[in-house]
Protein backbone atom coordinates (compact mmCIF):
# COMPACT_ATOMS: atom_id res chain seq x y z
CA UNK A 1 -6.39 -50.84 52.76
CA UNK A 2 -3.28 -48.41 52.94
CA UNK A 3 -0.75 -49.50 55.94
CA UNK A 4 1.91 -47.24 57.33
CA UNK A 5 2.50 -43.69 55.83
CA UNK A 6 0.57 -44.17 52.72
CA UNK A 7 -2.87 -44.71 55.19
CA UNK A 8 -5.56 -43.03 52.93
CA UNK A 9 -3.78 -42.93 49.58
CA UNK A 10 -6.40 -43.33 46.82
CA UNK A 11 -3.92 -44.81 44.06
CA UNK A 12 -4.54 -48.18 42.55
CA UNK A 13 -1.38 -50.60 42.43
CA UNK A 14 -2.81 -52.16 39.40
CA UNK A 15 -5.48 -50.46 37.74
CA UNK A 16 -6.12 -53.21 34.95
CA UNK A 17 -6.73 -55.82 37.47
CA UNK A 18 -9.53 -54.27 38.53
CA UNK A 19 -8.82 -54.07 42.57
CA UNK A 20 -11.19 -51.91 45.10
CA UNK A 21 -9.28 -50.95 48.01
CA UNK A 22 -11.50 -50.28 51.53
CA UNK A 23 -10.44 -46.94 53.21
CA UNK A 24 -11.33 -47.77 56.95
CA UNK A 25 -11.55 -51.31 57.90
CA UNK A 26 -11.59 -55.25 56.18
CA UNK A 27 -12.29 -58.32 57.35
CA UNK A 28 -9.47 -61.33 57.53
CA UNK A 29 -10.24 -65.02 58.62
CA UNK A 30 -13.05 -63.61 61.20
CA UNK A 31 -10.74 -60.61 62.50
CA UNK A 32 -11.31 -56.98 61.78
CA UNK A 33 -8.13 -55.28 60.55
CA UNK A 34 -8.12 -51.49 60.64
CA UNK A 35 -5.61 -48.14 60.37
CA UNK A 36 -6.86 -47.40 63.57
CA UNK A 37 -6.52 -49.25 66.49
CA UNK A 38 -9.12 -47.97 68.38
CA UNK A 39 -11.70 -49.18 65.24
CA UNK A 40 -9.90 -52.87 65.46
CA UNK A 41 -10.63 -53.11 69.08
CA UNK A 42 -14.33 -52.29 69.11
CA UNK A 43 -14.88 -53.77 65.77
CA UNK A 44 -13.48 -57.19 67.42
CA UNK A 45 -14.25 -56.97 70.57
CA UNK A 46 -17.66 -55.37 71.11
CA UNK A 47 -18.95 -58.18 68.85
CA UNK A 48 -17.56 -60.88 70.85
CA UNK A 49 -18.46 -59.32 74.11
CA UNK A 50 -22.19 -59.40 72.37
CA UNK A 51 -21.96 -63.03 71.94
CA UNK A 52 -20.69 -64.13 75.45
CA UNK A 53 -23.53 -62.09 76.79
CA UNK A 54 -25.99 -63.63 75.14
CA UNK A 55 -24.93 -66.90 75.85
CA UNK A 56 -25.00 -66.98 78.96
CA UNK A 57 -28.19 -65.27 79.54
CA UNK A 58 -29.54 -68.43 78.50
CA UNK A 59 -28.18 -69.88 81.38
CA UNK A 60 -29.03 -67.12 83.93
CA UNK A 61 -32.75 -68.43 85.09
CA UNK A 62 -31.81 -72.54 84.81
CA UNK A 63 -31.28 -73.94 88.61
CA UNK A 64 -27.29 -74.53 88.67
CA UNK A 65 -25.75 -75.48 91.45
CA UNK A 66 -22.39 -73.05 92.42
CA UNK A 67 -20.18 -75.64 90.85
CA UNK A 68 -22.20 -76.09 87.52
CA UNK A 69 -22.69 -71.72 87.81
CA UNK A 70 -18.44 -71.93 87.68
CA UNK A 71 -18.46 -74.46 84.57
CA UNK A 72 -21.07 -72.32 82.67
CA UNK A 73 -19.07 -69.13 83.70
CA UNK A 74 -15.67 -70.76 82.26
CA UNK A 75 -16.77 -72.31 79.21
CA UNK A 76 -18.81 -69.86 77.88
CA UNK A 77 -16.60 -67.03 76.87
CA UNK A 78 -13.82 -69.92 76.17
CA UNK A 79 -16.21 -71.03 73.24
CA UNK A 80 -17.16 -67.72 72.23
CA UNK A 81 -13.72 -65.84 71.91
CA UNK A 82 -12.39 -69.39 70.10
CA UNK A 83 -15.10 -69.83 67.85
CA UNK A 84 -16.46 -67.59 65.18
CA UNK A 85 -20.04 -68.77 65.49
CA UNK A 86 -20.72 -68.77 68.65
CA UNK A 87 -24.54 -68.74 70.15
């Protein structure tokens, strides 16, 4: 993926080797990296946003008292935004 002012270029740095170059977006120890920021943030966030929901609709029709509603509401997205595989 082309950075900077060569964003889109179709050369090949080293032709021999074989290398296939993405054009809009890779993926980098969990993180989506793009030319466009707009792309990184909805690739990256939308996904986690996903995952927070869904955990803690799990939790939505259990009986919780308001102070075990405030621990489920604070660890929850904690977990999910620090770990990859979350719920």
């Amino acid at each position: 993926m082309w950075i900077g002012a060569k964003t889109g270029k179709e050369e090949n740095l080293h032709p021999e080797k074989g290398f296939k170059w993405v054009k809009d977006k890779a993926r980098a120890l969990g993180i989506w990296l793009s030319t466009k920021h707009e792309t990184t943030i909805e690739a990256n966030y939308s996904e986690k946003l996903t995952k927070v929901r869904k955990g803690l609709s799990c939790w939505e029709l259990r009986r919780l008292t308001l102070q075990g509603k405030i621990v489920v509401l604070k660890v929850i997205p904690q977990y999910c935004i620090a770990h990859p595989y979350c719920a």
